[in-house]
Each structure stands twice: as C-alpha cells, then as structure tokens.
Protein backbone atom coordinates (compact mmCIF):
# COMPACT_ATOMS: atom_id res chain seq x y z
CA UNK A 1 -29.29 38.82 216.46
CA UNK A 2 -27.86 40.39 219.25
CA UNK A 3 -24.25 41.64 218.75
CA UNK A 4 -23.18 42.73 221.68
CA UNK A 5 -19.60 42.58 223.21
CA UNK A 6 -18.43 39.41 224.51
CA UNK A 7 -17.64 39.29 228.05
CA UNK A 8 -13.81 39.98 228.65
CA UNK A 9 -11.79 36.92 230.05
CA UNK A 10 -9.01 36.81 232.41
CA UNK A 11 -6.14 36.52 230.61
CA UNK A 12 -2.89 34.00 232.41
CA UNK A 13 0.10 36.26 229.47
CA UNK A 14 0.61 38.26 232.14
CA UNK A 15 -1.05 41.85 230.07
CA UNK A 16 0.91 42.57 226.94
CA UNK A 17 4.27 40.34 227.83
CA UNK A 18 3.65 38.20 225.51
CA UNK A 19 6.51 35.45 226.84
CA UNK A 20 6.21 32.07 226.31
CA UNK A 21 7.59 28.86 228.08
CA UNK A 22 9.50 28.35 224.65
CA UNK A 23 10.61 32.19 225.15
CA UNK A 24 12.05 31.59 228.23
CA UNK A 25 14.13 27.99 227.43
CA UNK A 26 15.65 29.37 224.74
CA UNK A 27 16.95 32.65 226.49
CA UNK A 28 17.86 30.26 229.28
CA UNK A 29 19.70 28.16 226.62
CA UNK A 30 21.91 30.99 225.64
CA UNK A 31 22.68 32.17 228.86
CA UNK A 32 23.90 29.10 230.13
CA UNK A 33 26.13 27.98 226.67
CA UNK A 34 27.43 31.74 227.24
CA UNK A 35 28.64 30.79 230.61
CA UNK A 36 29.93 27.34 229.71
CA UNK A 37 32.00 29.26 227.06
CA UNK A 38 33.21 31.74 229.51
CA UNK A 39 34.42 29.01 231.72
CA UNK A 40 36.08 27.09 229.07
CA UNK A 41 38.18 29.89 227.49
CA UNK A 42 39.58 31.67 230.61
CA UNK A 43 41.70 28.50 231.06
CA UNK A 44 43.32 28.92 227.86
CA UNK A 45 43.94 32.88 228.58
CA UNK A 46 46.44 31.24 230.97
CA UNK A 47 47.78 28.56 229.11
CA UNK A 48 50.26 30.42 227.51
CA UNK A 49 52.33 31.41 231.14
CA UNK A 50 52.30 27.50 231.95
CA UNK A 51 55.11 24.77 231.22
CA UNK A 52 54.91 22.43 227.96
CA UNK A 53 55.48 19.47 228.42
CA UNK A 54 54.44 17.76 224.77
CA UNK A 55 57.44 17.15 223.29
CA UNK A 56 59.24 15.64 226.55
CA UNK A 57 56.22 13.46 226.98
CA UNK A 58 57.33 12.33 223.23
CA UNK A 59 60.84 12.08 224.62
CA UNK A 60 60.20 10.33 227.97
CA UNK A 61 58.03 7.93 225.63
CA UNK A 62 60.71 6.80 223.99
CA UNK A 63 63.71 6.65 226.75
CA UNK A 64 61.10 4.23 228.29
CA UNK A 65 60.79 2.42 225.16
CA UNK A 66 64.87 2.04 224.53
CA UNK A 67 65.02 1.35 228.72
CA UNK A 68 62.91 -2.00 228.14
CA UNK A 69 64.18 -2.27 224.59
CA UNK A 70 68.37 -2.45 225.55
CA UNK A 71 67.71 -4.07 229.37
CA UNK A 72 64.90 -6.42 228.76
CA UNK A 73 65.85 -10.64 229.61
CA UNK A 74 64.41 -12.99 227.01
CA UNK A 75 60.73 -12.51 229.31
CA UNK A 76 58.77 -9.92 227.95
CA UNK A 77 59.01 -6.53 230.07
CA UNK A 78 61.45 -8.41 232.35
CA UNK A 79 64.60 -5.96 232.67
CA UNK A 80 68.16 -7.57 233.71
CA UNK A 81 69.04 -5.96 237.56
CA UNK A 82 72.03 -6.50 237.07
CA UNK A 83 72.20 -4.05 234.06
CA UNK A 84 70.93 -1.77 235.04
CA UNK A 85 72.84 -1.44 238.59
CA UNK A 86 75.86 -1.10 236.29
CA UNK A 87 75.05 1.61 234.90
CA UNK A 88 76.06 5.49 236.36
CA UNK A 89 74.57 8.89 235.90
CA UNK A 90 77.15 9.88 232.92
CA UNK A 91 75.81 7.17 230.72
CA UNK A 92 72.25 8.62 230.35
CA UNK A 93 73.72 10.10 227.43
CA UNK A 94 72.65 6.88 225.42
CA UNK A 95 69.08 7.79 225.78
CA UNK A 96 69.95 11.18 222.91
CA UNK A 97 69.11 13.71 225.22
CA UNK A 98 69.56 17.27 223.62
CA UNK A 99 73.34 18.79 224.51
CA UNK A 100 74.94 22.39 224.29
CA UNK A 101 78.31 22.14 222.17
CA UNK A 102 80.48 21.92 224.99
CA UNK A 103 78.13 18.70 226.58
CA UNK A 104 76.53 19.95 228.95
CA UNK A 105 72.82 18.28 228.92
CA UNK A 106 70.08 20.62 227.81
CA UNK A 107 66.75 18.33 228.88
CA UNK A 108 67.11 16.24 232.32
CA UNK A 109 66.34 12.88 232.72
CA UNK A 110 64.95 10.69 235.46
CA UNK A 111 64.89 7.12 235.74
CA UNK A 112 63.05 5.66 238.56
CA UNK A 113 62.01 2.16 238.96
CA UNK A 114 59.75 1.69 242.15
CA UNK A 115 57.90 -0.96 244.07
CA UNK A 116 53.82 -0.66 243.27
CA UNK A 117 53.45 0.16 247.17
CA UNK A 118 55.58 2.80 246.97
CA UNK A 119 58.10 2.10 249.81
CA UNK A 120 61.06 1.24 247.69
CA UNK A 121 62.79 2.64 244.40
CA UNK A 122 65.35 2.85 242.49
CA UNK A 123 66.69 5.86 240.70
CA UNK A 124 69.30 7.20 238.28
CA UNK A 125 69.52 10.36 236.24
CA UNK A 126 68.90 13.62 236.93
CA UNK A 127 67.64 14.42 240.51
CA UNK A 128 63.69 14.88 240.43
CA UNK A 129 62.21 17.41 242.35
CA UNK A 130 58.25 17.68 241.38
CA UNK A 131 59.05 19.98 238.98
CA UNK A 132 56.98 20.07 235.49
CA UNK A 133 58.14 17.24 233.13
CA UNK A 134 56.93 14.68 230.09
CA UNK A 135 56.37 11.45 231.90
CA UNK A 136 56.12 7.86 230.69
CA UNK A 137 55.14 4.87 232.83
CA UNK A 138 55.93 1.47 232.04
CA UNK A 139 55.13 -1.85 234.14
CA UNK A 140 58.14 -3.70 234.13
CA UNK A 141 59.77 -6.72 236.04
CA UNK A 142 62.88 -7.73 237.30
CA UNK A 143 65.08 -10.99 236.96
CA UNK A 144 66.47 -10.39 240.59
CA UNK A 145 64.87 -7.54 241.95
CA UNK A 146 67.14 -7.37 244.94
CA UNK A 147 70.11 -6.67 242.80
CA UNK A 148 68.46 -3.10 242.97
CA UNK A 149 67.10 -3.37 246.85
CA UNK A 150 63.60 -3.43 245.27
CA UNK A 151 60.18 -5.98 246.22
CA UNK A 152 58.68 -5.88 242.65
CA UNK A 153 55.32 -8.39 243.75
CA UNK A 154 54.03 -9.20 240.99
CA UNK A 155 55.57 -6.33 239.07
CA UNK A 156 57.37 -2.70 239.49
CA UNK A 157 56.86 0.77 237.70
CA UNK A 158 59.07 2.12 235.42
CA UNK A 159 58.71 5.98 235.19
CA UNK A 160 60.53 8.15 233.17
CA UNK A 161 60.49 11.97 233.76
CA UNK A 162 62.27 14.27 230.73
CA UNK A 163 62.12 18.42 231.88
C-alpha cells in the first residue's frame, strides 16, 4: 500500500477562526438583549424627577365614582342637570379631598363634563391647566343636558382630574 499524503483541500472556516453560524447567533443574541436592556432601564433612571400620579388616579377614581353615585336619576349613568348646576366650587369639599388645618385644599380637583365632539363642556372645581394629574373618565348622560348648555348625543364624558 501506498501511504502517501492526502491531497490538501480548500478549507470554507476561514484558516484557524474556527466560527460557526451558531457562534455568531448567539453573540448576536447577546448583543441585541444587551441593547434592549439598555433601552429599557434609562427610562427608569429618570423616573424618579417625574410627577406621580398613582394615588390621585386612585382618588380621581373614586370622586368619579361618588359623582355618578350622589347625582345619578333612577337610569343607570344618567346624572340629574339640574344637580349638578346647583352646585358651586366651595362644595367640592364633599368629594374628601386632603386639607391643611386651617382648610385650605391640599389636592385640586376638576370636574368636567363635555360633549363627545368636544365643542361644549361643563366644568367645576379647580381650574385645569394641562398640568400632571390622576384622571378618571366616565361615560355618563344627562336628564336635560341643556340645563348645563351641553349636546350629550348619545352620551357625554365625565372626566375627573385630582393633582
């Protein structure tokens, strides 16, 4: 037998790299759940310097849920008009909002009660200035919604805003 050397082959590894398709999905893999990480912490670095609004969500929640509660008709989510154009800024007070000793009102409140389009509303409370607030919606009607100079077809939005 002849034992001579076999004929050397061209090789496709590239020399002595020795990567693999597998190599390179993995390190791929990494790199991008690194910058997926990256992206989704640096948010939270600035959290901290930003308005909370939880617990006046919790609070606007449940002004909203007194509001259809203490003015509703005998219709469900109806509210009485005529109520509620009764009633003045002093007597938000009902709703429990947090007060210093002497009574001045620690959290603001703002009712508004608007038309879907967006062309007429209805507002008591604190005046509401875009400002960072807990917000609850509610969609509401009215027994005579031109007590309040409102066009609530079919139905209006109630939206409470707590800052």
């Amino acid at each position: 037998m002849n034992r001579g050397r076999r004929p050397r082959t061209v090789s496709v590894s590239l020399g002595s790299r020795g990567q693999t398709t597998q190599d390179f999905a993995v390190g791929i893999g990494i790199f991008l759940l690194a910058v997926a990480f990256v992206f989704s912490y640096v948010p939270t670095l600035i959290t901290p310097f930003s308005a909370s609004t939880a617990p006046d969500s919790a609070q606007a929640d449940r002004i909203a849920t007194d509001i259809v509660a203490n003015y509703s008709t005998d219709t469900a989510n109806e509210l009485n008009a005529t109520m509620l154009d009764e009633r003045n800024d002093s007597s938000i007070d009902e709703f429990g909002i947090r007060q210093s000793l002497d009574g001045t009102p620690i959290d603001r409140v703002n009712v508004t009660i608007e038309s879907f389009d967006g062309n007429h509303s209805y507002a008591f409370g604190s005046e509401y200035r875009d400002q960072p607030s807990g917000t609850a919606t509610r969609v509401i009607t009215l027994d005579d919604p031109s007590e309040l100079g409102l066009e609530c077809d079919p139905a209006c939005r109630l939206t409470v805003r707590v800052w």
